[in-house]
Protein backbone atom coordinates (compact mmCIF):
# COMPACT_ATOMS: atom_id res chain seq x y z
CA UNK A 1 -12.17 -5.83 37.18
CA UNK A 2 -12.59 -1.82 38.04
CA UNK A 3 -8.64 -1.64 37.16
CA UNK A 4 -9.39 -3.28 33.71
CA UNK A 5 -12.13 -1.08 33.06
CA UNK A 6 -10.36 2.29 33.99
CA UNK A 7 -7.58 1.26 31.82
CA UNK A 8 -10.17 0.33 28.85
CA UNK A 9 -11.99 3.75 29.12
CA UNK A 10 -8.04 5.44 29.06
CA UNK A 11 -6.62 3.62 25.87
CA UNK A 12 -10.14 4.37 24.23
CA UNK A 13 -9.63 8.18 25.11
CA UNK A 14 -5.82 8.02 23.83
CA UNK A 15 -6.57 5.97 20.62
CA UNK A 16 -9.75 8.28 19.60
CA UNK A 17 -7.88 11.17 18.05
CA UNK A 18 -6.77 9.47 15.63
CA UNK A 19 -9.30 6.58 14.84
CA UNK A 20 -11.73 6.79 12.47
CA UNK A 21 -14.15 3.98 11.34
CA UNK A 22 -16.01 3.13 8.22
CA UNK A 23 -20.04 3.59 8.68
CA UNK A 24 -21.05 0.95 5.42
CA UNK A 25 -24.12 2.34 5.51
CA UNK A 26 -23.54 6.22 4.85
CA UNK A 27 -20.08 5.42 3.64
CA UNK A 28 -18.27 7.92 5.56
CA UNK A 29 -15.43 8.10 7.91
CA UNK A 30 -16.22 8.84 11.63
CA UNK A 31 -13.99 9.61 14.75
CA UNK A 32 -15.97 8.50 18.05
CA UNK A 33 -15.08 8.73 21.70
CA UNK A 34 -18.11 6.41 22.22
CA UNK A 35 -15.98 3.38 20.92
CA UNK A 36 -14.21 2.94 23.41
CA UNK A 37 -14.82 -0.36 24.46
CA UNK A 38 -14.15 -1.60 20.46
CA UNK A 39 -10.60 0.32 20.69
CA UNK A 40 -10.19 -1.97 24.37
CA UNK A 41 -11.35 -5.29 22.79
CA UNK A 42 -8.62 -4.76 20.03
CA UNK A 43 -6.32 -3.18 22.06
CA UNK A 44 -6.51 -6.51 24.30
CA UNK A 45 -7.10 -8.89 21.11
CA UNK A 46 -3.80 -10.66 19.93
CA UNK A 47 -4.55 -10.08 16.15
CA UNK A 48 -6.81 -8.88 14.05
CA UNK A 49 -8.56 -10.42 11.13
CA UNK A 50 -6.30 -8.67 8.70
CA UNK A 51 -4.46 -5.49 9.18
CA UNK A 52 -2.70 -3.47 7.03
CA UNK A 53 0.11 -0.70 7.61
CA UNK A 54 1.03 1.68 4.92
CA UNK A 55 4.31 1.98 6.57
CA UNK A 56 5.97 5.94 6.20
CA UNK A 57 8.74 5.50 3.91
CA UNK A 58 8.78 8.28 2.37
CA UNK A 59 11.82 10.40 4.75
CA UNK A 60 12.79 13.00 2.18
CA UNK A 61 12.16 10.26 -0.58
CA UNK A 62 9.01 8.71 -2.26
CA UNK A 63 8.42 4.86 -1.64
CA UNK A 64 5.78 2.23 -1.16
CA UNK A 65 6.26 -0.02 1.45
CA UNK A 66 2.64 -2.21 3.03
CA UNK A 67 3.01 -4.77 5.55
CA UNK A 68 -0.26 -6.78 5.62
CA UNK A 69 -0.88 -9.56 8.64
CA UNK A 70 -3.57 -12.40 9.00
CA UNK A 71 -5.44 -13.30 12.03
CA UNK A 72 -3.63 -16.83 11.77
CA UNK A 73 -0.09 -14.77 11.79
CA UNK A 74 0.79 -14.88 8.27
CA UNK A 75 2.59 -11.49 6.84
CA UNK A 76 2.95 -10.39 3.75
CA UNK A 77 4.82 -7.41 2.13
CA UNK A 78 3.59 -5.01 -1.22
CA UNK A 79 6.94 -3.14 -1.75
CA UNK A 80 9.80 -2.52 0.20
CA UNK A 81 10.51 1.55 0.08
CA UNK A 82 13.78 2.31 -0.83
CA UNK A 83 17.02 1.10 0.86
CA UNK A 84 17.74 3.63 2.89
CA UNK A 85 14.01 4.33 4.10
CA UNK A 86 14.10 0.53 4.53
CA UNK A 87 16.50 0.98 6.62
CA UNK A 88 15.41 3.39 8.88
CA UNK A 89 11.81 2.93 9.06
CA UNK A 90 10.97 -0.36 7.38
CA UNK A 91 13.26 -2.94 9.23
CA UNK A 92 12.61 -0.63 12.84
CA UNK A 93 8.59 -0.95 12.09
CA UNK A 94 9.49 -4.81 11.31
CA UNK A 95 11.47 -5.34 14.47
CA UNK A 96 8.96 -3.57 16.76
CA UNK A 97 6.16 -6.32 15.39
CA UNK A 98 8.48 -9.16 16.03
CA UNK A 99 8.79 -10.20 12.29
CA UNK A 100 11.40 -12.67 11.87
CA UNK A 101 9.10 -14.19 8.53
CA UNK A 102 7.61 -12.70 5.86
CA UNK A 103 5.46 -15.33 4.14
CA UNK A 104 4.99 -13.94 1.05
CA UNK A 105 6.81 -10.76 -0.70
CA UNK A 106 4.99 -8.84 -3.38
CA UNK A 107 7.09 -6.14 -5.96
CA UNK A 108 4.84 -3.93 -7.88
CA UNK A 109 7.33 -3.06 -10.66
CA UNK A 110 11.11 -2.44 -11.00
CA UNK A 111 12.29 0.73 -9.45
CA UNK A 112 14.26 0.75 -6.67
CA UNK A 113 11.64 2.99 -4.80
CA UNK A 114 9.72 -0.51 -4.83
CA UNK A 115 12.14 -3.06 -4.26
CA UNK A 116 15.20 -1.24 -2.84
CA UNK A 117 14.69 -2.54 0.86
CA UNK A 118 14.90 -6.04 -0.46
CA UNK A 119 18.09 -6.69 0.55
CA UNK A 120 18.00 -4.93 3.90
CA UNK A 121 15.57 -7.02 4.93
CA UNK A 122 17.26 -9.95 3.88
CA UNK A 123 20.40 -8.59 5.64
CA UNK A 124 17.91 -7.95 8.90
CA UNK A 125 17.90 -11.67 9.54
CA UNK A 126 14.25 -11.95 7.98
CA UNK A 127 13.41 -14.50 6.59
CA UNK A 128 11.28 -14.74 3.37
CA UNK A 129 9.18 -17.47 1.99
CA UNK A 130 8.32 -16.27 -1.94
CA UNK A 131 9.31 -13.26 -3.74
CA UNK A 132 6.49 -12.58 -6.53
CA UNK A 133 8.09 -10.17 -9.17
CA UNK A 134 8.04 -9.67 -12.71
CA UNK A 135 11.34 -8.85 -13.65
CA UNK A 136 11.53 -5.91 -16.60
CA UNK A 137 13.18 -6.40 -19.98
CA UNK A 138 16.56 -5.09 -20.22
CA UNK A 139 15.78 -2.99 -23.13
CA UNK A 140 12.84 -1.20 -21.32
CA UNK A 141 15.24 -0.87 -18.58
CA UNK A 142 17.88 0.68 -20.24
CA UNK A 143 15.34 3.26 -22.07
CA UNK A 144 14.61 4.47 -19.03
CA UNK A 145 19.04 5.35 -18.44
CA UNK A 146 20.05 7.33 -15.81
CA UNK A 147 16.80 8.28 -13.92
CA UNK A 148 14.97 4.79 -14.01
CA UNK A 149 15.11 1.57 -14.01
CA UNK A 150 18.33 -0.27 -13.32
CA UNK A 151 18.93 -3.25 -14.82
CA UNK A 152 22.33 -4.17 -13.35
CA UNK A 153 21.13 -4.19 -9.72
CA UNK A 154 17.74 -6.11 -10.96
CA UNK A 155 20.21 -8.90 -11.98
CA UNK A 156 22.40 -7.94 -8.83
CA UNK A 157 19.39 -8.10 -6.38
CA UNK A 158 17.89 -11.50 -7.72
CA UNK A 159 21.67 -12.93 -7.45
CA UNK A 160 21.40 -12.08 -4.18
CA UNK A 161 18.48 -13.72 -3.33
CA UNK A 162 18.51 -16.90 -5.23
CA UNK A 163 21.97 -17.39 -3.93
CA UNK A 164 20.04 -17.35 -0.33
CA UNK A 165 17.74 -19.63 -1.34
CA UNK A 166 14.82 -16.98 -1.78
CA UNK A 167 12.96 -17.69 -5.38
CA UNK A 168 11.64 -14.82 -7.39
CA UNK A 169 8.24 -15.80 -8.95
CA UNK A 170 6.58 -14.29 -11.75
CA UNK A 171 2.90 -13.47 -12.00
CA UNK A 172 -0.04 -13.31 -14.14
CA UNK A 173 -3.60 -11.81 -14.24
CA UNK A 174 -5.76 -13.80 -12.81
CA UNK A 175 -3.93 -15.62 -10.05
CA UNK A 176 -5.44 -15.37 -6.38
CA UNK A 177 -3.59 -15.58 -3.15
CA UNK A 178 -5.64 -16.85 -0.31
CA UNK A 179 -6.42 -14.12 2.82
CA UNK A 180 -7.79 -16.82 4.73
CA UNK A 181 -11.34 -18.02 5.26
CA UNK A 182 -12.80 -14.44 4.04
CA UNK A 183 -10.43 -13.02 2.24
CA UNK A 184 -8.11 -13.08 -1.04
CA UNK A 185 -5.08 -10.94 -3.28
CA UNK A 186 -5.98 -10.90 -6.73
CA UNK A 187 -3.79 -10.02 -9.48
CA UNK A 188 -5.96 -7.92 -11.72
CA UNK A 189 -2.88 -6.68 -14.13
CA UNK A 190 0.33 -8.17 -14.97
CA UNK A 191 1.40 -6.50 -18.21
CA UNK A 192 4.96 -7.00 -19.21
CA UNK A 193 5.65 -3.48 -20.88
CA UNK A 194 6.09 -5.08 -24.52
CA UNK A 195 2.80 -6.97 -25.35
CA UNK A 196 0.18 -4.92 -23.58
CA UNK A 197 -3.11 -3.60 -25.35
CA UNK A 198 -1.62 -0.12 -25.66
CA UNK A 199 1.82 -0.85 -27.32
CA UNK A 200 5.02 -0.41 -25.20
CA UNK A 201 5.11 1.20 -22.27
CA UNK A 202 6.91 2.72 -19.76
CA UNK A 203 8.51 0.53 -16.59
CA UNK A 204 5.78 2.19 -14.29
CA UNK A 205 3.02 1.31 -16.60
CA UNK A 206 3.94 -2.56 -15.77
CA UNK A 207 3.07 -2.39 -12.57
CA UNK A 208 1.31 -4.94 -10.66
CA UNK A 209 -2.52 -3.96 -10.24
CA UNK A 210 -4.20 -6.05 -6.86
CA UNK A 211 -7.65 -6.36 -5.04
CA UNK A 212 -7.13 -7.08 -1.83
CA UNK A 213 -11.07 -8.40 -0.43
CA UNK A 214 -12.06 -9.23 2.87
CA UNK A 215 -14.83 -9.61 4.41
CA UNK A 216 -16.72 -7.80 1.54
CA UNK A 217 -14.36 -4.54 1.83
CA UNK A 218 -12.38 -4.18 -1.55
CA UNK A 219 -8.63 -2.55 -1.53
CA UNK A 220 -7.00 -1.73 -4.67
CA UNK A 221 -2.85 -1.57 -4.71
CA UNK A 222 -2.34 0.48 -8.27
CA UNK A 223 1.21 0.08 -7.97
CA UNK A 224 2.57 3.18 -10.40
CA UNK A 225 -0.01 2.74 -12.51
CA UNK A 226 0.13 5.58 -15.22
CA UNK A 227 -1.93 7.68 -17.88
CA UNK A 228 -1.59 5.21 -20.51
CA UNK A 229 -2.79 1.75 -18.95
CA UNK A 230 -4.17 3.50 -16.26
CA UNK A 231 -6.43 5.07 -18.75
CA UNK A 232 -7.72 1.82 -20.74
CA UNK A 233 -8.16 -0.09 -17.19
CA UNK A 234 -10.52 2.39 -16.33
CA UNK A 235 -12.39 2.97 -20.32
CA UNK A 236 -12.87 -1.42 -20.53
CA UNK A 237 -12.93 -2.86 -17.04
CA UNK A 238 -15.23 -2.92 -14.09
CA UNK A 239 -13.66 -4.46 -11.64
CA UNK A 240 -11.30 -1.91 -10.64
CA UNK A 241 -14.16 -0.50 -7.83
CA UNK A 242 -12.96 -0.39 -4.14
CA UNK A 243 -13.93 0.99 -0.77
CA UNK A 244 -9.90 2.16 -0.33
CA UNK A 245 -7.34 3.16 -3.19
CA UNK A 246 -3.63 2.75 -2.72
CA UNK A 247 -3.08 5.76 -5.30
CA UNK A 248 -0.50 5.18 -7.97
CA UNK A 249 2.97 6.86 -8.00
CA UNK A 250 2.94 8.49 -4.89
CA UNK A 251 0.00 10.80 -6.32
CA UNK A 252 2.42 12.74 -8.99
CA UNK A 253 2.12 13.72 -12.67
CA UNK A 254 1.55 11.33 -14.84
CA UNK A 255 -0.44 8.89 -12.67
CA UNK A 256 -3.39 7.23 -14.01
CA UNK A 257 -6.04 9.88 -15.24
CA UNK A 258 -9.53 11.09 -13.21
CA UNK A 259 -10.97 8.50 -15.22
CA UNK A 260 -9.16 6.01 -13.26
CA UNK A 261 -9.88 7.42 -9.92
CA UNK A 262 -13.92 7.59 -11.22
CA UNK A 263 -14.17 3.85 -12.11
CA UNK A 264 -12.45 3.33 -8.58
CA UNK A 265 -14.84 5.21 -7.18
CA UNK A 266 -13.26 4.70 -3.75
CA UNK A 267 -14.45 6.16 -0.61
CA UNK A 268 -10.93 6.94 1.04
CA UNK A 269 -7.48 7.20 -0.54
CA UNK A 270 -4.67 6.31 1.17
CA UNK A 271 -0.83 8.36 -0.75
CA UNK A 272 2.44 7.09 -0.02
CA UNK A 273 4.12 10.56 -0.32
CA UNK A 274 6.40 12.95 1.58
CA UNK A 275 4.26 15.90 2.72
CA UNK A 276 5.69 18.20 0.52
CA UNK A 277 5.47 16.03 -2.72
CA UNK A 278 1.74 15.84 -2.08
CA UNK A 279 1.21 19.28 -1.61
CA UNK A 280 3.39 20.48 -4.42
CA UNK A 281 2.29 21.32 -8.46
CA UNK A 282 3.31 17.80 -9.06
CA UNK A 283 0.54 16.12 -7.80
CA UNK A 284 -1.89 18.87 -8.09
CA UNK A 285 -4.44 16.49 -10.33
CA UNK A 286 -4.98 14.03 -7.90
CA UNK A 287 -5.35 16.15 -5.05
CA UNK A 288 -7.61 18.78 -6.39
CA UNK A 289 -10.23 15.53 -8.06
CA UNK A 290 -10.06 13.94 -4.37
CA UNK A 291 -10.91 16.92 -2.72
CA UNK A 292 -13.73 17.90 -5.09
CA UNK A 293 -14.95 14.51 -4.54
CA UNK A 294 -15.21 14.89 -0.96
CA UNK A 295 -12.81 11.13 -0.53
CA UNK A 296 -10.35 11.62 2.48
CA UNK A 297 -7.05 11.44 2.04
CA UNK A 298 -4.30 9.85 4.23
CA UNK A 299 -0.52 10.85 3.22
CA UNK A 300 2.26 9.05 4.71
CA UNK A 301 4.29 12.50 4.92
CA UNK A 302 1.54 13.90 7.36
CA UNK A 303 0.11 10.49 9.30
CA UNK A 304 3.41 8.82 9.55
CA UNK A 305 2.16 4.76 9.61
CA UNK A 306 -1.18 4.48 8.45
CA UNK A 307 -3.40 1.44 9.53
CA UNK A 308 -6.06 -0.11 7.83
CA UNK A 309 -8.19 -2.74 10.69
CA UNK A 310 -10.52 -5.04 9.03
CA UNK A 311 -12.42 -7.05 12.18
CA UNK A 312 -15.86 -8.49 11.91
CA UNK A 313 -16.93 -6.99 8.63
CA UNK A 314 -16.12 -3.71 10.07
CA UNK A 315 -13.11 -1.65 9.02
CA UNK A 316 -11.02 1.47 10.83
CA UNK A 317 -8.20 3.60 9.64
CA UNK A 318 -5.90 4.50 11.82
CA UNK A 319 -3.09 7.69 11.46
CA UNK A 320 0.10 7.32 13.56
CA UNK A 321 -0.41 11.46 13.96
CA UNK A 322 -2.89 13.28 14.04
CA UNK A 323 -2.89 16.07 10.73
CA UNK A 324 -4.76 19.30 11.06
CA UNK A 325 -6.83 19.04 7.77
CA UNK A 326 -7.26 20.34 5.32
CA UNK A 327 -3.74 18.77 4.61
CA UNK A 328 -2.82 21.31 2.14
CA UNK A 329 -4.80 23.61 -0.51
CA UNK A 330 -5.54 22.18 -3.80
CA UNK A 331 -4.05 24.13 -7.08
């Protein structure tokens, strides 16, 4: 018994640095050696109610790539990063948790930044139960010739999956995917790029837009969400509020406007983005309104694999490293 406490109070000491938990009540984000014996009761635990990594793929290149798992050992994926960064960190980060199934597979939009490790995972051996993605239209592919979107290795991609027996699935507003006994994945915003209440739009501005609840803690996934969409979601809608934001396009010019972030109104945001992208003129906008606002920010390029740890009711977010902060100065 001494040997398992002496070994409780040591992980607690390591894991403090870079632990921080949600107070609900002052809504604020606190580092404390005195929970110790919380960091030892997960550490020892076999899974938590629902975690969620905002796994660093974003080497040299900007991706989105978040593994989510469920107390009763379901896993999902929101993006896959690109190929490469699949590659390297996704599949690794995959192997390391002992994921040989993916339940459920969710792509935000069509650019290869989103989907590209698709196939690498496949490839990996993993196995994947459902694919949920709304495939573009060709023609708002093609407008988007050479930097874009590709159609040719859409069709190439879902080739190669249907041909292993993986299904891609549409999705509309309104559908809910169950978290378990507390918790659900809501599709707030499926628009198709053609028939949305803004005209046409861009391939970014079809992005899938999700609230992931549990256990009364909201998460919003904004995909790429940009200025025009992004801008009536936040003028007509209020149910776009959450404790955490998954901020659109990798926090870069022209991501949904400070409207957007307002309505969110979220108490920590959480950028897939190499360091320097986040710290360069690009995403300027964003980083100047969260640091005005006071909301933390957690940057893939800095924290490497950031965790989110929802147990009990109460949440944590955990940083790979540890960043000196400020992370960089706002423009």
């Amino acid at each position: 018994m001494l040997l398992v406490f002496c070994a409780g109070v040591l992980i607690g000491a390591v894991l403090h640095n870079n632990r921080h938990y949600f107070d609900r009540g002052s809504k604020t984000l606190q580092s404390s050696a005195s929970e110790w014996m919380l960091d030892f009761r997960r550490w020892t635990a076999r899974r938590h109610e629902l975690r969620w990594v905002m796994v660093d793929v974003n080497k040299g290149l900007q991706g989105d790539a978040h593994f989510i798992q469920l107390k009763n050992g379901e896993t999902m994926l929101i993006d896959t990063g690109y190929r490469q960064p699949a590659t390297e960190t996704l599949i690794p980060f995959l192997e390391k948790e002992r994921v040989a199934h993916i339940n459920r597979v969710f792509i935000s939009h069509g650019h290869k930044d989103h989907y590209g490790g698709l196939e690498e995972i496949v490839n990996a051996g993993i196995t994947i139960g459902e694919i949920f993605f709304n495939l573009p239209d060709k023609d708002a592919c093609d407008a988007e010739i050479p930097w874009g979107c590709d159609y040719t290795d859409l069709i190439r991609i879902r080739n190669l999956l249907t041909g292993k027996g993986i299904q891609i699935r549409p999705v509309k507003d309104g559908e809910k995917f169950s978290l378990g006994e507390q918790g659900t994945l809501k599709i707030l915003y499926a628009f198709d790029g053609k028939n949305t209440p803004v005209g046409k739009t861009d391939i970014n501005d079809s992005s899938l837009v999700m609230m992931m609840e549990h256990s009364g803690h909201r998460i919003l996934f904004a995909g790429d969400l940009n200025q025009k969409l992004g801008k009536y979601v936040s003028e007509r809608v209020s149910n776009i509020k959450a404790d955490i934001l998954k901020v659109p396009h990798h926090g870069t010019e022209g991501l949904a406007p400070n409207a957007f972030f307002a309505a969110v109104n979220a108490q920590f945001a959480l950028v897939p983005s190499p360091a320097g992208l986040w710290c360069s003129e690009r995403s300027a906008r964003p980083r100047s309104w969260f640091q005005d606002n006071k909301v933390p920010v957690f940057v893939n390029g800095f924290s490497g694999n950031v965790t989110v740890i929802i147990d009990e009711g109460n949440m944590e977010i955990l940083e790979e490293k540890e960043p000196t902060r400020p992370l960089c100065s706002a423009s």
